[in-house]
Protein backbone atom coordinates (compact mmCIF):
# COMPACT_ATOMS: atom_id res chain seq x y z
CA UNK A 1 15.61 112.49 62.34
CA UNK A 2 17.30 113.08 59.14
CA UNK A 3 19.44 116.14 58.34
CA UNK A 4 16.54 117.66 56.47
CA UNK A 5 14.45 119.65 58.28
CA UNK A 6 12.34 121.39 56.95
CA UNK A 7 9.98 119.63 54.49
CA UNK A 8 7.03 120.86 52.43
CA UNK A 9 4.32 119.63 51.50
CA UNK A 10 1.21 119.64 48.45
CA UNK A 11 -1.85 118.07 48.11
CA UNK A 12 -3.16 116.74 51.42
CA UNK A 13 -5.57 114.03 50.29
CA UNK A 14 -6.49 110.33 50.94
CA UNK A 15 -2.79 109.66 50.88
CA UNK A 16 -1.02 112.59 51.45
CA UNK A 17 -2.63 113.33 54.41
CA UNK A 18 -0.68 110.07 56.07
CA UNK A 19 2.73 111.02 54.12
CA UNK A 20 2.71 113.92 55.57
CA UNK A 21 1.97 113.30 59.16
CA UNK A 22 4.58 110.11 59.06
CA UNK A 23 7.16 112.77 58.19
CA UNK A 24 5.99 115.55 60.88
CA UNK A 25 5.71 112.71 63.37
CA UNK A 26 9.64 112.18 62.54
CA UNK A 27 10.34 115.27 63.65
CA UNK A 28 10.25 117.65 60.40
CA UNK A 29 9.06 120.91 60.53
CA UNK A 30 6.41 121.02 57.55
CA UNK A 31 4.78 123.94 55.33
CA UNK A 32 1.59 122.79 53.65
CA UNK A 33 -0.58 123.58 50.74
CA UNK A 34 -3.59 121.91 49.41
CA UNK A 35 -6.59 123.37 47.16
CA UNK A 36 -9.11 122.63 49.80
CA UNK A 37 -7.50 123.79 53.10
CA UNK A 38 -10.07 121.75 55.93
CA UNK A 39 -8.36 118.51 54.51
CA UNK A 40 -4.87 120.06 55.82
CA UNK A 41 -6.05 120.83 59.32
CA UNK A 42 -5.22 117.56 61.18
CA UNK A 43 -1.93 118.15 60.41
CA UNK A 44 -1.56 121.98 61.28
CA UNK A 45 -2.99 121.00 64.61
CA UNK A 46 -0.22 118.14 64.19
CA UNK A 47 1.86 121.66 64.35
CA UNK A 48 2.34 122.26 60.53
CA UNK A 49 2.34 125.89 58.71
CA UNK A 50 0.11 127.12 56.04
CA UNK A 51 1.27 128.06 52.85
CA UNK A 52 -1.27 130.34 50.47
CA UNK A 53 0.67 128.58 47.51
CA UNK A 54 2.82 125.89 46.15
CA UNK A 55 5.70 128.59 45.46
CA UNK A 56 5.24 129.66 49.46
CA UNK A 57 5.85 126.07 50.32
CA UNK A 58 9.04 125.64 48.54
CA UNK A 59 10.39 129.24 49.34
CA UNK A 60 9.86 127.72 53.08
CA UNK A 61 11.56 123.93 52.13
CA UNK A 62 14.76 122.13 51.84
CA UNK A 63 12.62 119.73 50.23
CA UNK A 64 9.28 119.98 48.82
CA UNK A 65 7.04 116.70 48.13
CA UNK A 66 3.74 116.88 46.28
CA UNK A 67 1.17 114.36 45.75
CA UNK A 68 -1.83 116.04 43.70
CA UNK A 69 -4.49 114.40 41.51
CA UNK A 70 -4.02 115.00 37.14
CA UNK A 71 -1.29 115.68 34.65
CA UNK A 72 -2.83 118.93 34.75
CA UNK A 73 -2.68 119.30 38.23
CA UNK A 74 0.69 118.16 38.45
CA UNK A 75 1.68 121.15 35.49
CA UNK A 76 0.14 123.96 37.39
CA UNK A 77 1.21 122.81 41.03
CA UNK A 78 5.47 122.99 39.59
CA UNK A 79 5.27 125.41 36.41
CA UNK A 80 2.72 128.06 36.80
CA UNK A 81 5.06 130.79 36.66
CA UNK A 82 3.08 132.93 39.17
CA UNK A 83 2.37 130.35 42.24
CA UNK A 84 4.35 126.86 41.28
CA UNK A 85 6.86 124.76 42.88
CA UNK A 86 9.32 125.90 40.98
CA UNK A 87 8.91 129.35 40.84
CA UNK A 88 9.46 129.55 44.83
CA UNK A 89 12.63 126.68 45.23
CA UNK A 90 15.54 127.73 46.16
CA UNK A 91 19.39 126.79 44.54
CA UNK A 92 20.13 123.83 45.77
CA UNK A 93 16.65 122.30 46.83
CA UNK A 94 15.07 119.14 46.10
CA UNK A 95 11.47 118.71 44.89
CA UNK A 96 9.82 115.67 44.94
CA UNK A 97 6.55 114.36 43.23
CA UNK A 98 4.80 111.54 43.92
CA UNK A 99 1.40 111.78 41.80
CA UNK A 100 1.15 109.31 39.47
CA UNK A 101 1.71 111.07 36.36
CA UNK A 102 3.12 111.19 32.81
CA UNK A 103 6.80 110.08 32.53
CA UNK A 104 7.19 112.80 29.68
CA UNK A 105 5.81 115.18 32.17
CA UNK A 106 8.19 114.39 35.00
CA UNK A 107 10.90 114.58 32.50
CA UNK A 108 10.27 118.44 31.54
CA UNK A 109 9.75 118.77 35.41
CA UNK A 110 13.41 117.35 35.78
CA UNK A 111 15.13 119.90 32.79
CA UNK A 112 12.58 122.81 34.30
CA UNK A 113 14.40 122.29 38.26
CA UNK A 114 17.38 121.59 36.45
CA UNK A 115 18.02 125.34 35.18
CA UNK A 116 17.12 126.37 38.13
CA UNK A 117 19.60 124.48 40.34
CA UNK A 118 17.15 122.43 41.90
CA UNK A 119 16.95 118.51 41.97
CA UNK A 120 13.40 117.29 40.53
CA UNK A 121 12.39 113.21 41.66
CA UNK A 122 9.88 111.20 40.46
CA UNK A 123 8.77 109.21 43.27
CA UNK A 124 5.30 107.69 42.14
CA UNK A 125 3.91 104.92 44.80
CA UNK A 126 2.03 102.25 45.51
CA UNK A 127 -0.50 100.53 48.85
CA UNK A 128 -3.73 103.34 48.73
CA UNK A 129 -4.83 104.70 51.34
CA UNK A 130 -3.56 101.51 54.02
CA UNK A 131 -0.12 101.73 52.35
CA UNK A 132 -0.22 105.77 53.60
CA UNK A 133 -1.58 105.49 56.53
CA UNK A 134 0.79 102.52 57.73
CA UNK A 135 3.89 103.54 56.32
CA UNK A 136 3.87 100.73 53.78
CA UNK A 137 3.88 102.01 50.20
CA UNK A 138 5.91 100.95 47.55
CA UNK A 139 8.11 103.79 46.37
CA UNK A 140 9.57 103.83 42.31
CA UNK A 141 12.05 106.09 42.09
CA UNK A 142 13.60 108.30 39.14
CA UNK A 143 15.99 111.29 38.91
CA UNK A 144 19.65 111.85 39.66
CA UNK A 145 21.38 109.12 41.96
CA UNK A 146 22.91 111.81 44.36
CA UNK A 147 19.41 113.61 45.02
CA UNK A 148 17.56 110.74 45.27
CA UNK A 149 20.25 109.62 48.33
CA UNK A 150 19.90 112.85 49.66
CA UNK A 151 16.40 112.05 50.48
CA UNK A 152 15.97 108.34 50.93
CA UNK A 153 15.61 109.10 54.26
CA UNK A 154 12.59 110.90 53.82
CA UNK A 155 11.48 108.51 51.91
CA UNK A 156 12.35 105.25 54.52
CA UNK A 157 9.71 107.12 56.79
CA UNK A 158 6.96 106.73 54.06
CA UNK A 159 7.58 102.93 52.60
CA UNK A 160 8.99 99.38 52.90
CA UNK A 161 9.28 98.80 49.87
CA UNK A 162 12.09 101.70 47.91
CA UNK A 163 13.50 101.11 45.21
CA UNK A 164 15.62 103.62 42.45
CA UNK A 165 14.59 102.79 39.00
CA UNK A 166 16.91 104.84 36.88
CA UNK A 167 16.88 108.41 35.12
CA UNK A 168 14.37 111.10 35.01
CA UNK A 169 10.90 109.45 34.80
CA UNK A 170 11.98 106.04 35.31
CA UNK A 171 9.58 106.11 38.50
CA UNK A 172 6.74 106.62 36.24
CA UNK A 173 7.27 104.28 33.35
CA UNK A 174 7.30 102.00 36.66
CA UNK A 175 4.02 103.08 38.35
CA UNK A 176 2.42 102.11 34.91
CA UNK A 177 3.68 98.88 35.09
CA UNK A 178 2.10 98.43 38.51
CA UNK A 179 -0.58 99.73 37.14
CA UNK A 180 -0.62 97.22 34.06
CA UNK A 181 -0.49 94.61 36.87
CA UNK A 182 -3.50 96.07 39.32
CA UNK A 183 -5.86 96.55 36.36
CA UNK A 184 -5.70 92.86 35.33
CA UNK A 185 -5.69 91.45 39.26
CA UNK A 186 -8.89 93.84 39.72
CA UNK A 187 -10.85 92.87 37.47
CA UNK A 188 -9.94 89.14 37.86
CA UNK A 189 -11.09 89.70 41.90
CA UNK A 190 -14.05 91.76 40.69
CA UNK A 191 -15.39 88.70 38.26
CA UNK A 192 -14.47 86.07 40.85
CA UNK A 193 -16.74 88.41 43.65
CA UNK A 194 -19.81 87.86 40.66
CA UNK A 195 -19.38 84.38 39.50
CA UNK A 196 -19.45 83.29 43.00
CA UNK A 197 -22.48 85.64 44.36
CA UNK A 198 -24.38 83.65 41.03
CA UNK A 199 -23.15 80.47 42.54
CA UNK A 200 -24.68 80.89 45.65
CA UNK A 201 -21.22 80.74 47.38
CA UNK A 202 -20.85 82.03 50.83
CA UNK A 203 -18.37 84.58 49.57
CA UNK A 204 -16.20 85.07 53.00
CA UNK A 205 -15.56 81.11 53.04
CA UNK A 206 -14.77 81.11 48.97
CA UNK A 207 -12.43 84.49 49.98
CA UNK A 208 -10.65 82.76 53.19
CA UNK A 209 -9.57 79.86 50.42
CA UNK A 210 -8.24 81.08 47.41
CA UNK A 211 -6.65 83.92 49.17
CA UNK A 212 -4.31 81.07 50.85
CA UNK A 213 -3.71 79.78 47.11
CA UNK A 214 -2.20 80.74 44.03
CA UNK A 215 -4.88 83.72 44.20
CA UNK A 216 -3.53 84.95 47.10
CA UNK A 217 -2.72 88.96 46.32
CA UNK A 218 -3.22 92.25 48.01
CA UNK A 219 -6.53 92.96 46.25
CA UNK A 220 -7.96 89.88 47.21
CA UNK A 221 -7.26 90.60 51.15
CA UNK A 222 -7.56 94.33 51.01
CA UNK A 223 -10.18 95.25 49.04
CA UNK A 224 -12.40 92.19 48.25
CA UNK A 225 -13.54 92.23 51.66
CA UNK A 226 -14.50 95.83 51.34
CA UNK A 227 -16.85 94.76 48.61
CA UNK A 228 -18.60 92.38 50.82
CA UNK A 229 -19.25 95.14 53.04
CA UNK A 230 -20.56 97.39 50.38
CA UNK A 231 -17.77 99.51 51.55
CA UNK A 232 -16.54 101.22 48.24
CA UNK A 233 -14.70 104.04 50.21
CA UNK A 234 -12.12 105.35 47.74
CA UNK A 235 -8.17 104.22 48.65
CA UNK A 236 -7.64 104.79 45.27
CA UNK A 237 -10.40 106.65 43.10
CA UNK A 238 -11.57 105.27 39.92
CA UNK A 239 -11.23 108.64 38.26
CA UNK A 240 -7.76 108.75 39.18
CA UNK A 241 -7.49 105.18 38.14
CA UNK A 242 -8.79 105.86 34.67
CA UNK A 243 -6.15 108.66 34.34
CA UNK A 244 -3.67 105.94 35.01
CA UNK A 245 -4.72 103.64 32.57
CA UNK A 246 -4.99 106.41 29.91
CA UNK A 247 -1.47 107.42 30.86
CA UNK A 248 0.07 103.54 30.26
CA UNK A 249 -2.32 103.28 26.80
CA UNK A 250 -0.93 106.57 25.81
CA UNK A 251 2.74 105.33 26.11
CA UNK A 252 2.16 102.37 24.86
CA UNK A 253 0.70 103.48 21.75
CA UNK A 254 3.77 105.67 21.40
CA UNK A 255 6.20 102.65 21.86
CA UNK A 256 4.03 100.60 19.41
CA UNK A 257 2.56 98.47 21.87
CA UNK A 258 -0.82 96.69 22.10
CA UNK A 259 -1.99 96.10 25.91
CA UNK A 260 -5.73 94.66 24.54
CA UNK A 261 -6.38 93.52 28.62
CA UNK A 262 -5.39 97.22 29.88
CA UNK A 263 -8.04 98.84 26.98
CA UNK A 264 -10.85 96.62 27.98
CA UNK A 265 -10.39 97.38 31.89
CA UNK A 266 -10.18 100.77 30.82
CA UNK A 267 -13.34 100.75 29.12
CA UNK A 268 -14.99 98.54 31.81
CA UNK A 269 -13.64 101.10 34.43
CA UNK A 270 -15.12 104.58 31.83
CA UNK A 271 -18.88 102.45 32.28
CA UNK A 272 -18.05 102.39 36.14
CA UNK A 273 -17.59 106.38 36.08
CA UNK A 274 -20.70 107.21 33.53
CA UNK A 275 -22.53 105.24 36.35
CA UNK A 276 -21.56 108.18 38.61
CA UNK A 277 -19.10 106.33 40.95
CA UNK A 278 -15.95 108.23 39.75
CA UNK A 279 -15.60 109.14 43.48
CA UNK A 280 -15.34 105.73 44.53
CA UNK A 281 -12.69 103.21 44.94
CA UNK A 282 -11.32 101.39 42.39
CA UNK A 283 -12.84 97.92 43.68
CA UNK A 284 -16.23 100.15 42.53
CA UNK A 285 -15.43 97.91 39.32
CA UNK A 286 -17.77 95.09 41.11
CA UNK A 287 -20.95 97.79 40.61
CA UNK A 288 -20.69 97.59 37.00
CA UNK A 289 -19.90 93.81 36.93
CA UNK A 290 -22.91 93.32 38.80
CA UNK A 291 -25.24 95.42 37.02
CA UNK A 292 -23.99 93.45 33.66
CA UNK A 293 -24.83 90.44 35.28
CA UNK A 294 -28.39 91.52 36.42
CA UNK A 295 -27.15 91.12 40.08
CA UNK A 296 -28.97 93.41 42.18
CA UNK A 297 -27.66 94.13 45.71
CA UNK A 298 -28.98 96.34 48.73
């Protein structure tokens, strides 16, 4: 176990849920908060304590990690004056976000902590919901090089795959470039999943092929088979996916960039959610392929 102790933690969902129990299972003492409190009860039966706000957790942390839904989420959970983050953390403290989120946002985050003494990170990741609950995720990391030292080995416990990126928001200009990346490999999997079903492939031989090819990604063996299944279980929601996209458009536009693949998925993934699957998983992108190709399914 790691010098820090006592951890805190917000937003107990699909992912957090496994963070959090990785780090309790290492032997941290943990204060939780999430909106909806049954999603944080396997881990106060793992022996964690309730907090009735963000600000409780971090009056109770040496380090306080957070991993919530929206920008807007994100805003309230660190600088509502009455209940944030950063209204409860003490001089000296370290919080720690790892929402996907805007890079400008984790950037007034940063200066916010700053006055206060506190060390802010941007620690966006990467590997859904099997990346949490094995330990797996990628981690892109930005903020001051000392604090982000200080707890690497919080972070070691949650991913493979750390790396620092830089200053202040650094981590999230990253995560959109992973995102940049996931968009264009989903719907390439998606497509491939619809041109073969019109083929008349057997799609689990076609799948056990190209995924030994050039093909060969993470989508392709984690989530294509979930599609054969009709399993569209959210790792990642599309709602939270379209935020993503939005985010990386939005920047680019600011930075004069055109990204014309990232605005179609984007619009391909907006028909997905006006189809009511916003609560599904992001490989939900096959439902609206398939209903554009007049392929109907049980």
């Amino acid at each position: 176990m790691s010098e820090i102790s006592k951890i805190g933690w917000v937003g107990t969902g699909v992912m957090g849920r496994w963070m959090c129990q990785h780090l309790i299972d290492a032997g941290h003492s943990a204060t939780v908060f999430t909106r909806t409190k049954s999603k944080a009860d396997p881990l106060l039966e793992a022996g964690a304590t309730w907090a009735g706000s963000p600000k409780e957790v971090a009056e109770n942390s040496d380090v306080t990690l957070s991993i919530v839904g929206f920008p807007e989420d994100v805003r309230d959970v660190y600088l509502n004056p009455d209940s944030g983050i950063l209204a409860g953390a003490k001089p000296g403290s370290t919080v720690v976000d790892m929402t996907t989120t805007e890079p400008s946002l984790a950037l007034e985050i940063f200066e916010a902590a700053k006055a206060k003494d506190v060390s802010a990170i941007d620690a966006p990741v990467s590997g859904g919901d099997v990346g949490a609950r094995e330990a797996k995720l990628a981690i892109m990391i930005g903020g001051e090089a000392d604090a982000v030292e200080t707890v690497r080995p919080l972070f070691e416990v949650l991913g493979k795959n750390i790396v620092y990126q830089g200053e202040a928001g650094a981590g999230q200009h990253t995560k959109m470039c992973n995102q940049i990346v996931i968009a264009g490999t989903m719907i390439g999997v998606c497509e491939s999943l619809v041109y073969g079903a019109k083929a008349g492939l057997n799609l689990d031989k076609m799948l056990t092929t190209i995924s030994k090819g050039a093909a060969g990604c993470w989508t392709l063996d984690n989530l294509a088979p979930r599609v054969l299944d009709r399993n569209f279980d959210p790792g990642f929601f599309v709602e939270h996916f379209i935020k993503d996209m939005g985010i990386a458009l939005a920047e680019a536009k600011a930075m004069g960039l055109s990204l014309p693949g990232l605005a179609l998925v984007h619009q391909l993934y907006l028909a997905v959610e006006a189809q009511g699957n916003g609560k599904l998983g992001t490989h939900a992108l096959t439902l609206a392929l398939e209903k554009m190709a007049g392929i109907e399914t049980d």
